[in-house]
Protein backbone atom coordinates (compact mmCIF):
# COMPACT_ATOMS: atom_id res chain seq x y z
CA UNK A 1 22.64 -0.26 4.46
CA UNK A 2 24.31 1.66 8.22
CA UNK A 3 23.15 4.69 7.72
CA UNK A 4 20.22 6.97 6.29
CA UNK A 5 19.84 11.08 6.14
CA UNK A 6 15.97 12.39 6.19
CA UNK A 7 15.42 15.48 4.94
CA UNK A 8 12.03 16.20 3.54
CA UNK A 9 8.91 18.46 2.97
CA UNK A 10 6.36 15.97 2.02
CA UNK A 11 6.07 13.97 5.08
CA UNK A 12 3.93 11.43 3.62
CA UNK A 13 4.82 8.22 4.42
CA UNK A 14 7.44 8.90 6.37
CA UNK A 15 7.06 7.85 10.12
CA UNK A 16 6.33 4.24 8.72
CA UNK A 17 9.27 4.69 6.42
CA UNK A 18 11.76 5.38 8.93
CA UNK A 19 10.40 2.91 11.31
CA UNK A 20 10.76 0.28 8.56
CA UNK A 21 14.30 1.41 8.08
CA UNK A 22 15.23 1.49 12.02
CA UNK A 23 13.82 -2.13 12.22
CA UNK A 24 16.24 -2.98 9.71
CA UNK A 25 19.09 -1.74 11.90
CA UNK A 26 19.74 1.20 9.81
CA UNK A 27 20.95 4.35 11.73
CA UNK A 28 18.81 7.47 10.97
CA UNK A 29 19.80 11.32 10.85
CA UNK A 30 17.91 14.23 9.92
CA UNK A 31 17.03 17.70 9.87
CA UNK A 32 15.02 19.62 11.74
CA UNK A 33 11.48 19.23 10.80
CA UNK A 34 11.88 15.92 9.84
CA UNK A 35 13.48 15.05 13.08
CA UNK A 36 10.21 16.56 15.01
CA UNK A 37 8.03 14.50 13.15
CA UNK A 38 10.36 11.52 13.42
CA UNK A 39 10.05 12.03 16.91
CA UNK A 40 6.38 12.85 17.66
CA UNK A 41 5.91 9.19 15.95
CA UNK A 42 8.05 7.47 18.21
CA UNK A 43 11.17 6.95 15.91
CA UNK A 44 14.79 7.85 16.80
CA UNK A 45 16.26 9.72 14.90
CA UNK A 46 19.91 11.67 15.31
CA UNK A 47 20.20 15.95 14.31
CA UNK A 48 22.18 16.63 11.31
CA UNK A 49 23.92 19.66 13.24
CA UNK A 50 25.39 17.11 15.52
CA UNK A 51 27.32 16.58 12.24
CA UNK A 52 27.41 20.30 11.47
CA UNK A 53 28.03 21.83 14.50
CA UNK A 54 25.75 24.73 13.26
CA UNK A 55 22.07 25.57 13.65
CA UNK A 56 20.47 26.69 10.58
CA UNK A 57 21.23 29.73 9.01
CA UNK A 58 19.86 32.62 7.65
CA UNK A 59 16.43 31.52 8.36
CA UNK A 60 17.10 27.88 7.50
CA UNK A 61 18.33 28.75 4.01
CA UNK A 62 21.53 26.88 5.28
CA UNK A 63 21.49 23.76 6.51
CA UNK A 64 22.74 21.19 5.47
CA UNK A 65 25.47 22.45 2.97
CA UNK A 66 28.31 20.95 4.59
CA UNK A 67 31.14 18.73 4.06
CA UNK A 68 30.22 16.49 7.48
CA UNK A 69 26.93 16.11 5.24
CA UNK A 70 28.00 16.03 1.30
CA UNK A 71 31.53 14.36 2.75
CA UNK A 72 29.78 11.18 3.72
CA UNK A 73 27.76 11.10 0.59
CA UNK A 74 29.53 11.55 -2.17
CA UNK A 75 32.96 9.79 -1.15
CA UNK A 76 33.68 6.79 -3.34
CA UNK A 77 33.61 3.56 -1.37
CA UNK A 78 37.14 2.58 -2.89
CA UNK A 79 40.13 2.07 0.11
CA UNK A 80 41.45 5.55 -0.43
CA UNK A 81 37.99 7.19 0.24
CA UNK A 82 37.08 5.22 3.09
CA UNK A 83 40.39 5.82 4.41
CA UNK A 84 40.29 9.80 3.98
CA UNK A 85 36.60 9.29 5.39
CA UNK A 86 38.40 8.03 8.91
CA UNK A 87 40.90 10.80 8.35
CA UNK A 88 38.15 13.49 8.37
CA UNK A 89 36.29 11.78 10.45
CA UNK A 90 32.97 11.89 8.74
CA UNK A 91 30.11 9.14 8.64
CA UNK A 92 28.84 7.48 5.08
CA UNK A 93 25.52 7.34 4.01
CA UNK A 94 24.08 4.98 2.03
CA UNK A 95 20.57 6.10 1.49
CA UNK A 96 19.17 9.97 0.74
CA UNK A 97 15.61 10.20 1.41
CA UNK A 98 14.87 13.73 0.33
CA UNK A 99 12.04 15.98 -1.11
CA UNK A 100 12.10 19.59 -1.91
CA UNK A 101 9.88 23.09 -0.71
CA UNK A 102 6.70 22.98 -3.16
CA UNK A 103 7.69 25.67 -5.61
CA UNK A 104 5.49 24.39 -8.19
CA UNK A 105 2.31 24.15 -5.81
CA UNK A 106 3.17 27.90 -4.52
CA UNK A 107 3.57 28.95 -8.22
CA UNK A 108 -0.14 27.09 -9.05
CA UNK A 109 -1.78 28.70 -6.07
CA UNK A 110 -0.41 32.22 -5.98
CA UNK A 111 0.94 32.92 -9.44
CA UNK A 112 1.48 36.71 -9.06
CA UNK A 113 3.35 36.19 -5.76
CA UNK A 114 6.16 38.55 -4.79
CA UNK A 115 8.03 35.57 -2.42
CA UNK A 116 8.27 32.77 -4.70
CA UNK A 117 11.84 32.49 -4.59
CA UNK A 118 11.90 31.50 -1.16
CA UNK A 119 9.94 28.33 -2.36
CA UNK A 120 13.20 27.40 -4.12
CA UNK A 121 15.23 24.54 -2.53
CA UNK A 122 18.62 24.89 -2.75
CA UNK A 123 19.69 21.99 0.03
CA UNK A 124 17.47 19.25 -1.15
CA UNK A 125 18.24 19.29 -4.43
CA UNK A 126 21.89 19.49 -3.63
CA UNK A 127 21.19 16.13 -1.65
CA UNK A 128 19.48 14.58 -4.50
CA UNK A 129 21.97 15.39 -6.79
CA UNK A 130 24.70 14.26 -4.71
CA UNK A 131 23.66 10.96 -3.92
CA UNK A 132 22.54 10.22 -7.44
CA UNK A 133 26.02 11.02 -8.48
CA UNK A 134 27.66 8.52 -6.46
CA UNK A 135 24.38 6.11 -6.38
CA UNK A 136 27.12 3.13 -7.13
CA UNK A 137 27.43 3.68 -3.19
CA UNK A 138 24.32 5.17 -1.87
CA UNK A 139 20.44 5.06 -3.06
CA UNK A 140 18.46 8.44 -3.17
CA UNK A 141 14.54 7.92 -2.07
CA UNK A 142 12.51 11.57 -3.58
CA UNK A 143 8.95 10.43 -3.58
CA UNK A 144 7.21 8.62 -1.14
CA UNK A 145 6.01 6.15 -3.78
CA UNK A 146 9.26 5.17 -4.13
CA UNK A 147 9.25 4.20 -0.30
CA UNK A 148 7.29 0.43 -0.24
CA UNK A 149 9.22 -0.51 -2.85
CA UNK A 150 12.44 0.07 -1.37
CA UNK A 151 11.64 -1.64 2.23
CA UNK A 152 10.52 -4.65 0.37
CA UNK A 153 13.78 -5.06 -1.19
CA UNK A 154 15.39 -4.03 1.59
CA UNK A 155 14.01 -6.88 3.46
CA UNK A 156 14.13 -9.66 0.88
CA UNK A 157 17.96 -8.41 -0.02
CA UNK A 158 19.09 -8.95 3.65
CA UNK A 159 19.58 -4.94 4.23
CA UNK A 160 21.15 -3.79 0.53
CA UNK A 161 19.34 -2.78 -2.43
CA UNK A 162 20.46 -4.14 -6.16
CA UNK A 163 22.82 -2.04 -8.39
CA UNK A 164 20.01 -1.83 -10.71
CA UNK A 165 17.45 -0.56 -8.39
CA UNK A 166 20.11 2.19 -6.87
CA UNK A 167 20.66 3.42 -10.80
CA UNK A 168 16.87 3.56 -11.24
CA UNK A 169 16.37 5.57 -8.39
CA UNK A 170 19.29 8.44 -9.84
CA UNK A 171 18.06 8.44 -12.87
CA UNK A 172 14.14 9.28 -11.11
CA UNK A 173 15.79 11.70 -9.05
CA UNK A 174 17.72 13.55 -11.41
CA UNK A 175 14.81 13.96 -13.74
CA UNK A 176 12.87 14.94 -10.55
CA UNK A 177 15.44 17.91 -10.36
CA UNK A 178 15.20 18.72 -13.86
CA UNK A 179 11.72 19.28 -13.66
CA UNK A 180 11.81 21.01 -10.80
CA UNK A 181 14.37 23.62 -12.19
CA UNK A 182 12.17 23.89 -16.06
CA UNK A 183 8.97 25.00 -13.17
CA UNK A 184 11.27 27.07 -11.24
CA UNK A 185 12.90 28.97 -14.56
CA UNK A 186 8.94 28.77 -16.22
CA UNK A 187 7.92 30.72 -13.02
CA UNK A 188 10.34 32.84 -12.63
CA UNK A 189 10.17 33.92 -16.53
CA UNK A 190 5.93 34.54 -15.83
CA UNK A 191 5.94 31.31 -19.01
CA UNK A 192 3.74 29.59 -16.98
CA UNK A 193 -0.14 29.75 -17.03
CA UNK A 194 -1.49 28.09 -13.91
CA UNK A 195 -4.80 28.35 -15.22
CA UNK A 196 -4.05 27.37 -18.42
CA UNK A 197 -0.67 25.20 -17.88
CA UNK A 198 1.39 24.83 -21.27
CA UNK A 199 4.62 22.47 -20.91
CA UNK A 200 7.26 25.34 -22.88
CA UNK A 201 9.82 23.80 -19.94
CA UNK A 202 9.30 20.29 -21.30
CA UNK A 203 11.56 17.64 -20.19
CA UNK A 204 12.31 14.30 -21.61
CA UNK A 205 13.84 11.72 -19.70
CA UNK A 206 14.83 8.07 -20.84
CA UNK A 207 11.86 5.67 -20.27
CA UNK A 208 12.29 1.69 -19.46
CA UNK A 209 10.12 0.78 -22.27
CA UNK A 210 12.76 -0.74 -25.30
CA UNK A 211 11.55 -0.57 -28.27
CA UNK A 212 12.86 -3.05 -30.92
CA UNK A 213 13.05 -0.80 -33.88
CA UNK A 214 11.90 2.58 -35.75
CA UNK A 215 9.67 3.03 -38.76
CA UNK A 216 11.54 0.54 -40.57
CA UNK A 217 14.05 -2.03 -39.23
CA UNK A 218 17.43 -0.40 -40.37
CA UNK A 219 16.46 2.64 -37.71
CA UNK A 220 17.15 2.37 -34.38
CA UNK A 221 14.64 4.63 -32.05
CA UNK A 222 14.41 4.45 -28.45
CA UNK A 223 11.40 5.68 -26.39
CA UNK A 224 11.35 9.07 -23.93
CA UNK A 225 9.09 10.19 -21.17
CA UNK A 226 8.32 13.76 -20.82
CA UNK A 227 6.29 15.33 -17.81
CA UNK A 228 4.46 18.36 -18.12
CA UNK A 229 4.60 21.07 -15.53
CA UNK A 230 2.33 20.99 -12.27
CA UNK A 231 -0.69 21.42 -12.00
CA UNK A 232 -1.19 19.24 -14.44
CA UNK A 233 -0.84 15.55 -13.56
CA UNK A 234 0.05 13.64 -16.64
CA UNK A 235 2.11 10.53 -16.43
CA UNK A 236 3.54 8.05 -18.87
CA UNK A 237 1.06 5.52 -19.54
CA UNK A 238 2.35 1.92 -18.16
CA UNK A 239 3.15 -1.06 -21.15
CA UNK A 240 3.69 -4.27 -19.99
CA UNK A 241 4.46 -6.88 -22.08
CA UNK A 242 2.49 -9.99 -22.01
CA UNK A 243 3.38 -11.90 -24.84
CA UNK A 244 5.72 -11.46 -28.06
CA UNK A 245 8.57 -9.56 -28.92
CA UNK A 246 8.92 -6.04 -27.76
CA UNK A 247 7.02 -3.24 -29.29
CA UNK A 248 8.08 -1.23 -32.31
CA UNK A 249 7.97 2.59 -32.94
CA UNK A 250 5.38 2.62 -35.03
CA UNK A 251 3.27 -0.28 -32.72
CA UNK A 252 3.20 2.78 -30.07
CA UNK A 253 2.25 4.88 -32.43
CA UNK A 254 -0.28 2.53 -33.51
CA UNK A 255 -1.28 2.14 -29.58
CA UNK A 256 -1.75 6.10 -29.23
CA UNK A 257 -4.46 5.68 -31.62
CA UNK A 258 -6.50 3.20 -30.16
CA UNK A 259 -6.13 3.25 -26.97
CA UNK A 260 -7.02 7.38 -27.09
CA UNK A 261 -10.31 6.06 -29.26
CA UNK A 262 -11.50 4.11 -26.78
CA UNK A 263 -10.67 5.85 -24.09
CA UNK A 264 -13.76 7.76 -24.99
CA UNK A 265 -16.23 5.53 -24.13
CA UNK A 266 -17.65 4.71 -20.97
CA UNK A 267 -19.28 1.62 -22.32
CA UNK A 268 -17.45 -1.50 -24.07
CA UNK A 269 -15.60 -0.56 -26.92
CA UNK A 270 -13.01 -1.77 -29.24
CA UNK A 271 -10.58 0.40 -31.86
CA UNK A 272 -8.60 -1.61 -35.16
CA UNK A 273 -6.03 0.55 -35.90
CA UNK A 274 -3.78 0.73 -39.24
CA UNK A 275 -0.63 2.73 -39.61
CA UNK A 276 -1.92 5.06 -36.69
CA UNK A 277 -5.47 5.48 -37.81
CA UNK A 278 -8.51 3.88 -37.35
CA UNK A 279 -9.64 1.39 -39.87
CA UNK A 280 -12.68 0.21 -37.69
CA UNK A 281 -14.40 0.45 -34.11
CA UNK A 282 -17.80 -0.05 -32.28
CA UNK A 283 -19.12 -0.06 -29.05
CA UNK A 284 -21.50 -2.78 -27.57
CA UNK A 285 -22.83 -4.00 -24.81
CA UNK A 286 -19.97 -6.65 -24.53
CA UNK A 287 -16.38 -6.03 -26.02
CA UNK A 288 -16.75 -9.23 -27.43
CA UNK A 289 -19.54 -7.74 -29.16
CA UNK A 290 -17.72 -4.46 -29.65
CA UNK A 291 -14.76 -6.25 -31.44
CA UNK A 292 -16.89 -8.40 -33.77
CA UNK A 293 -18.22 -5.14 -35.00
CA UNK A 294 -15.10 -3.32 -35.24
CA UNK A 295 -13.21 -6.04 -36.94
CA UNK A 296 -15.92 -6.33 -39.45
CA UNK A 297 -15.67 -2.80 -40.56
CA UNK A 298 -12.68 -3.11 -43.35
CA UNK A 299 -11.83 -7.41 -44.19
CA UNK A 300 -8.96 -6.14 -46.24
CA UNK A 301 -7.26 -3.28 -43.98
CA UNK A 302 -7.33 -5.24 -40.88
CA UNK A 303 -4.77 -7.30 -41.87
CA UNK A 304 -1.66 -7.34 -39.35
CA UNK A 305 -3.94 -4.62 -37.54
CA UNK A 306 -3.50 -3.34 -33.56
CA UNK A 307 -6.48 -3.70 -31.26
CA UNK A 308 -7.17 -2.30 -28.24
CA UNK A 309 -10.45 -2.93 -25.99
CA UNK A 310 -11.63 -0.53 -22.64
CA UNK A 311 -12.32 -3.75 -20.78
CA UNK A 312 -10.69 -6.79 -19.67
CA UNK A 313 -10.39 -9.34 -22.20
CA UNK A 314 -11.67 -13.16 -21.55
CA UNK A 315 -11.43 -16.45 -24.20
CA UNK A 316 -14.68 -16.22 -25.44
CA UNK A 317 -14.11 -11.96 -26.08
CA UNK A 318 -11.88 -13.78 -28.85
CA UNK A 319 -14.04 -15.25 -31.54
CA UNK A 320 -13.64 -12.24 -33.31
CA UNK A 321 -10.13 -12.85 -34.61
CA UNK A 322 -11.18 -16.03 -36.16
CA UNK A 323 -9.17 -15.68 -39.56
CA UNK A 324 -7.73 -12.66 -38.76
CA UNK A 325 -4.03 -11.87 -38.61
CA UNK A 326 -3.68 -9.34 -35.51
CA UNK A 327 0.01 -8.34 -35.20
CA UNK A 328 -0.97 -6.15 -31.44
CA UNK A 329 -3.43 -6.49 -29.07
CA UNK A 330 -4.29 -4.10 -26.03
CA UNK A 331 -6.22 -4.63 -22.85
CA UNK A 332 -6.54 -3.20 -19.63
CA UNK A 333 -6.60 -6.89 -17.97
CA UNK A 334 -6.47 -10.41 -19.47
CA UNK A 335 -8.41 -13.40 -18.41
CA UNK A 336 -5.47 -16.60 -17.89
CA UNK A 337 -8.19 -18.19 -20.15
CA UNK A 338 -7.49 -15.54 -22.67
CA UNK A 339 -4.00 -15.33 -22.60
CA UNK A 340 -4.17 -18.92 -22.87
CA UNK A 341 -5.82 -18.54 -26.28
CA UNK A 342 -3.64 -15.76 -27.21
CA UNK A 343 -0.46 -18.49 -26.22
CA UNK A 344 -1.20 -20.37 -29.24
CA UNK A 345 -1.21 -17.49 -32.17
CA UNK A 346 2.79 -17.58 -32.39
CA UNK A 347 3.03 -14.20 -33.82
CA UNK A 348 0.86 -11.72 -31.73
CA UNK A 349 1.88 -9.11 -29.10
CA UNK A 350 0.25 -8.84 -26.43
CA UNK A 351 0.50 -5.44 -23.73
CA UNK A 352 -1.42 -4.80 -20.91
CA UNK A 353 -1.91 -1.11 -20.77
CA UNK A 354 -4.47 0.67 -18.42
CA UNK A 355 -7.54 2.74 -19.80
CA UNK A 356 -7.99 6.29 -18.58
CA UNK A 357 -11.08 7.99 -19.24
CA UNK A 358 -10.14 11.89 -20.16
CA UNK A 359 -9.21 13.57 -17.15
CA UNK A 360 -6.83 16.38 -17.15
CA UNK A 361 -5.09 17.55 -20.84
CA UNK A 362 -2.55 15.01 -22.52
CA UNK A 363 0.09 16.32 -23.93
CA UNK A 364 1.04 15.18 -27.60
CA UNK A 365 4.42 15.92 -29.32
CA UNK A 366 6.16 15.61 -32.55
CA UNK A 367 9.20 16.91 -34.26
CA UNK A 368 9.23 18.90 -37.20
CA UNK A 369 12.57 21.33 -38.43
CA UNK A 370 14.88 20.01 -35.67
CA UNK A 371 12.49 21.11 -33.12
CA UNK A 372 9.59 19.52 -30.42
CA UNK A 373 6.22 20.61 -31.13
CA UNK A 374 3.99 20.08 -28.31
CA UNK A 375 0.02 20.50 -28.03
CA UNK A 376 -2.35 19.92 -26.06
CA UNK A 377 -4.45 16.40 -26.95
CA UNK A 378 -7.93 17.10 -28.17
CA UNK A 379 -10.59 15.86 -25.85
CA UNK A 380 -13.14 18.52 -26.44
CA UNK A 381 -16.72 16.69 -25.99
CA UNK A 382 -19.57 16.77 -28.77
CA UNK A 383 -22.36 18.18 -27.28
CA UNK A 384 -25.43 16.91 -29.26
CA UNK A 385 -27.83 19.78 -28.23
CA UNK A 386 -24.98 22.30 -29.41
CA UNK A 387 -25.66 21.02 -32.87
CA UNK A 388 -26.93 23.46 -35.41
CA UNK A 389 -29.41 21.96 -37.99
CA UNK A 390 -28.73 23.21 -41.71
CA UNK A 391 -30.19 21.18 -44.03
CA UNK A 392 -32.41 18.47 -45.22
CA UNK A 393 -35.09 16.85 -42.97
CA UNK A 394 -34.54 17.76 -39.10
CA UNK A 395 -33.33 14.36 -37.18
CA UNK A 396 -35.07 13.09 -33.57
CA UNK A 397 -32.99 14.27 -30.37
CA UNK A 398 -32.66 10.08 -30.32
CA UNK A 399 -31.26 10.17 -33.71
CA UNK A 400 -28.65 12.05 -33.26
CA UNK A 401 -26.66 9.83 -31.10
CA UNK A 402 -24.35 8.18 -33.80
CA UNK A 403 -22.96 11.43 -34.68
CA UNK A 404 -21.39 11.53 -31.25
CA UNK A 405 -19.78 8.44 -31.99
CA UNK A 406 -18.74 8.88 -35.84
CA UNK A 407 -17.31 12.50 -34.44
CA UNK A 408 -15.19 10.25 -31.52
CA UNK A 409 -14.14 8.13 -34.56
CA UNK A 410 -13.02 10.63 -36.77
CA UNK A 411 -11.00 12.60 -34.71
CA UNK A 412 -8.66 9.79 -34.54
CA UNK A 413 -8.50 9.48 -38.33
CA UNK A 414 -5.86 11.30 -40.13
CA UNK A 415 -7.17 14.14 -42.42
CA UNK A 416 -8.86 14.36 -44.73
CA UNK A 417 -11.32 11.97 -42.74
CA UNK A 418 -14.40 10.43 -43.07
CA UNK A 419 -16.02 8.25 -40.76
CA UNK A 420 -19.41 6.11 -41.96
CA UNK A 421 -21.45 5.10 -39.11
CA UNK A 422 -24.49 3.01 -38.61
CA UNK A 423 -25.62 3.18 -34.93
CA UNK A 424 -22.40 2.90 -32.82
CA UNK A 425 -20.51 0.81 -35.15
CA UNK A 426 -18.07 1.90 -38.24
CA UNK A 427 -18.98 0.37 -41.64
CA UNK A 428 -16.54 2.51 -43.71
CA UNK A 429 -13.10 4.93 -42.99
CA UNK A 430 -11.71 6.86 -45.44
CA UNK A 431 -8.07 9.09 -44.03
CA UNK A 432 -5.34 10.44 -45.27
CA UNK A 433 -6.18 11.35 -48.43
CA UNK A 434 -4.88 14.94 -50.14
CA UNK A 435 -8.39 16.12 -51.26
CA UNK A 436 -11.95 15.74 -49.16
CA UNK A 437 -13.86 13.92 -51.68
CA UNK A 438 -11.06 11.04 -52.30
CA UNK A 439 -11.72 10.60 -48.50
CA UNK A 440 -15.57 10.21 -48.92
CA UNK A 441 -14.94 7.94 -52.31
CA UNK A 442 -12.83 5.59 -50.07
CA UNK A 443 -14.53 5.60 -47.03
CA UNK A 444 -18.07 4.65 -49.00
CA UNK A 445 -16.11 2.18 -51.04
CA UNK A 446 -15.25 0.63 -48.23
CA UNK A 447 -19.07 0.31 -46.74
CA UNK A 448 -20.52 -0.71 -49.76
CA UNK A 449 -24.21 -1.26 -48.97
CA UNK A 450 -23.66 -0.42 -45.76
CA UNK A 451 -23.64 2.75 -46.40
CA UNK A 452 -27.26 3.38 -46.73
CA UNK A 453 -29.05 4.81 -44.19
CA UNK A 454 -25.10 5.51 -42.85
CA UNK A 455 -24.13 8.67 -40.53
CA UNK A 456 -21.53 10.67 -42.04
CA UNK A 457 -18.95 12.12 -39.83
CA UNK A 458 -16.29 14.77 -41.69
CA UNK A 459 -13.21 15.97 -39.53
CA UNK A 460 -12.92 19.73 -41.37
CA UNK A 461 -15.88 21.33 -43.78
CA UNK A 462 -16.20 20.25 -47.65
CA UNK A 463 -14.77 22.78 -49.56
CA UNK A 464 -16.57 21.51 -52.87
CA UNK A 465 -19.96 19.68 -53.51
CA UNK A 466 -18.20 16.86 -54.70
CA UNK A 467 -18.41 14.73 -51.53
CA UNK A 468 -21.90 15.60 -50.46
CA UNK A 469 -22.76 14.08 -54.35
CA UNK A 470 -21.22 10.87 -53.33
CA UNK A 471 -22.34 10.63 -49.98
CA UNK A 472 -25.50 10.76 -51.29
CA UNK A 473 -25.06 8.51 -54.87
CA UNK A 474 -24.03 5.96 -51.58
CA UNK A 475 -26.81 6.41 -49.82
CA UNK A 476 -25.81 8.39 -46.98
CA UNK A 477 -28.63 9.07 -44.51
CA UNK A 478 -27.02 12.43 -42.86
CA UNK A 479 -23.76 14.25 -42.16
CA UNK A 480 -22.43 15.87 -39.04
CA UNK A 481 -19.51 18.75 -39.91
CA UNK A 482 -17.70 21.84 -38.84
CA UNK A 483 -18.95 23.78 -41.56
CA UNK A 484 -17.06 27.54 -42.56
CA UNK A 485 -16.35 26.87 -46.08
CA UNK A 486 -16.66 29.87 -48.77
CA UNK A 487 -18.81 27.05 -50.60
CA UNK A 488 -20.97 26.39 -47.45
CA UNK A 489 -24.01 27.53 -49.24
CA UNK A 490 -23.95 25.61 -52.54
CA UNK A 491 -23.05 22.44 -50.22
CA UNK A 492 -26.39 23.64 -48.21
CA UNK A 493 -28.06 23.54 -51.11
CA UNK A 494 -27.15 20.01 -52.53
CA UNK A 495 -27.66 18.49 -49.08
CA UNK A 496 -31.69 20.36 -49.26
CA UNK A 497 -32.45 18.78 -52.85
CA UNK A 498 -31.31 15.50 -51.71
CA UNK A 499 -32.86 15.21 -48.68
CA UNK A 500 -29.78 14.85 -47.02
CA UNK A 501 -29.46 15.92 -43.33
CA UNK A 502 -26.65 18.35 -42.33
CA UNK A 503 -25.51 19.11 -38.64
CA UNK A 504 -22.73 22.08 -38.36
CA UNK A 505 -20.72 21.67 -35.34
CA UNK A 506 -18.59 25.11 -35.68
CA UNK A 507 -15.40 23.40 -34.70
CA UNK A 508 -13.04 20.89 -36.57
CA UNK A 509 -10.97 18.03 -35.79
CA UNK A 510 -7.69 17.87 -38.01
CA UNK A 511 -5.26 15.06 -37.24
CA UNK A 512 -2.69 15.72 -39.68
């Protein structure tokens, strides 16, 4: 690498950049206010209009579109374009380090504004584009994360970055670009909301994780990242691969579902996940303890189940899959003592994804009719004192905790869904069933004894007494639902003769 053009807005990072770059003997140009800041740092730099021969125009809209500049980018490094390079007399550059005006930021903080098209960079994203194009020849830098990583292999690769590393950094660019021209037509058509940001400009790009098959083995699928517009921060959550083949389609889908559920616990907590619902989870004071609960919720659906745990995972976290066929496991971190363990099941995966409590919305897609349906993830909190007592003997404020939990549970189950709970453990799951009441048959059958004295979690009201009659038959201590059925009063009325406990929440939480 000779030669390097600067041209940025964010200037994070990049006086030690640059100097990193100059120690490396690489000859730096740039524009104008990335020259002064070059400069006021103590690193040489050379003015793109010595290139030009023009200041910038028209208020700077014009700079640096100009063959001296997009000459000695995008000209192919074969003999006839270095040759017609000497003929024109222009200088190649091998590396791009651009970033563009903050459209997206102006569009967050001043919506209504009059001016926003003169947030719109025209130059920079020409630059980005160009040198992506032709990145066989020259690497394009257009976030300053990107700038460690590309002085480290600078410096271990004598002065050159790999082939591989030079196609990565295209393909981030170009979808950098994309996204930047989905905010700038979302702002321009008033689509966004940057109160209330809604991803209608949603953009799917490639992503590095391969996935070994779909559904079944005879389809092929293949993974995509999407990023939703700014304000909103929301990136693709990192899989690495510890151990075991690559993932499958339906292992992610698996993954969504666990690690989601326990994402919603602060404390230790484990999720066992079937054909993307939950067939078991807990919290405890240890996830060892959390997974021998969860894993002891269903003996039979386990089988070949995905795990995933909040915490990092050490040997003795592991006595819980004693006799139990895990196909996936998840953990934020794993112990070299646990891995070890894991190194002698021969047919496990193993991923190390991080855990990230609920922050800002998730977005959640799926197609449906040839087209991408996008919402926003559900992470609306239960608020215990919101509660609205409706039947059957009133519960203690400290009583009322496991409904939080079942209600965390269920909302990961697919409807119809029932979630039995006894303190902050599982004992029975019943999803996915056409009608309400099959859900509550399966989820008691599942419990068994367990289900007396149970908390009863339902994702959407019962439309018919049926399932309250079971619930109770089982032993069912009280229920926690949205209520709003037609039949809410006869359902009222069997939970009062039974001495059943009701809690209305006045919200549901479908997972279809």
């Amino acid at each position: 690498m000779k030669r390097a053009l600067l041209s940025v807005h964010d200037r994070s990072g990049l006086a030690p950049f640059a100097q990193g770059l100059a120690g490396l003997g690489v000859e730096l140009w740039a524009t104008g206010g990335t020259r002064r800041t070059l400069e006021e740092a103590g690193c040489a730099s050379q003015s793109v209009e010595e290139l030009t021969g023009v200041d910038a125009w028209f208020g700077g809209r014009v700079k640096t579109l100009h063959p001296a500049v997009f000459g000695g980018i995008l000209a192919p490094r074969t003999p006839q374009g270095l040759e017609e390079l000497t003929q024109r007399r222009l200088r190649p550059f091998d590396l791009v380090v651009v970033n563009f005006y903050p459209f997206e930021r102006h569009l967050a903080e001043a919506p209504e504004a009059l001016d926003r098209e003169e947030f719109i960079d025209i130059g920079g994203v020409a630059l980005a584009r160009a040198a992506g194009k032709n990145h066989d020849a020259v690497a394009v830098a257009c976030d300053p994360a990107q700038y460690a990583g590309i002085l480290a292999e600078l410096r271990e690769h004598q002065g050159a970055l790999t082939a591989a590393t030079r196609r990565r950094l295209a393909i981030e660019a170009f979808g950098r670009c994309s996204r930047y021209d989905a905010a700038i037509a979302s702002g321009l058509s008033g689509t966004t909301d940057a109160k209330n940001p809604f991803p209608p400009e949603l953009i799917l790009r490639p992503d590095r994780l391969v996935l070994r098959y779909g559904e079944n083995p005879h389809q092929r699928a293949r993974a995509y990242g999407f990023a939703a517009p700014p304000p909103v921060d929301d990136p693709v959550v990192p899989v690495e691969v510890l151990k075991g083949s690559a993932p499958s389609f339906t292992n992610l889908l698996d993954l969504e579902t666990a690690i989601g559920l326990v994402e919603e616990f602060e404390e230790p907590a484990a999720a066992v996940v079937k054909h993307a619902t939950p067939c078991g989870a807990a919290t405890g004071a240890t996830v060892g303890e959390a997974l021998r609960s969860a894993i002891a919720t269903d003996p039979v659906a386990r089988y070949g189940c995905a795990v995933a745990v909040n915490r990092p995972l050490r040997a003795d976290d592991l006595g819980a899959f004693h006799g139990v066929f895990v196909d996936l496991l998840a953990a934020p971190e794993l112990a070299p003592d646990a891995l070890e363990a894991l190194g002698r099941r021969p047919k496990i995966k193993v991923l190390r994804i991080p855990i990230y409590h609920p922050g800002p919305p998730r977005w959640e897609a799926r197609t449906a009719l040839g087209r991408l349906l996008v919402q926003e993830a559900d992470r609306r909190p239960l608020e215990l004192a919101s509660l609205r007592h409706v039947a059957g003997p009133p519960l203690a404020p400290a009583e009322l905790a496991p409904f939080r939990f079942a209600w965390s549970v269920v909302r990961y189950a697919r409807s119809n869904a029932i979630v039995l709970a006894r303190g902050s453990a599982t004992v029975g799951i019943g999803s996915g069933q056409p009608t309400r009441v099959k859900a509550v048959e399966l989820a008691c059958g599942v419990a068994g004894e367990r289900a007396r004295g149970a908390m009863l979690a339902s994702d959407a009201f019962f439309p018919f007494v049926d399932g309250v009659d079971i619930a109770v038959r089982a032993g069912v201590r009280a229920v926690v639902q949205p209520g709003g059925s037609v039949r809410d009063p006869e359902v009222l009325a069997a939970a009062e003769r039974a001495g059943l406990s009701m809690y209305f929440t006045g919200w549901r939480v479908f997972r279809h």
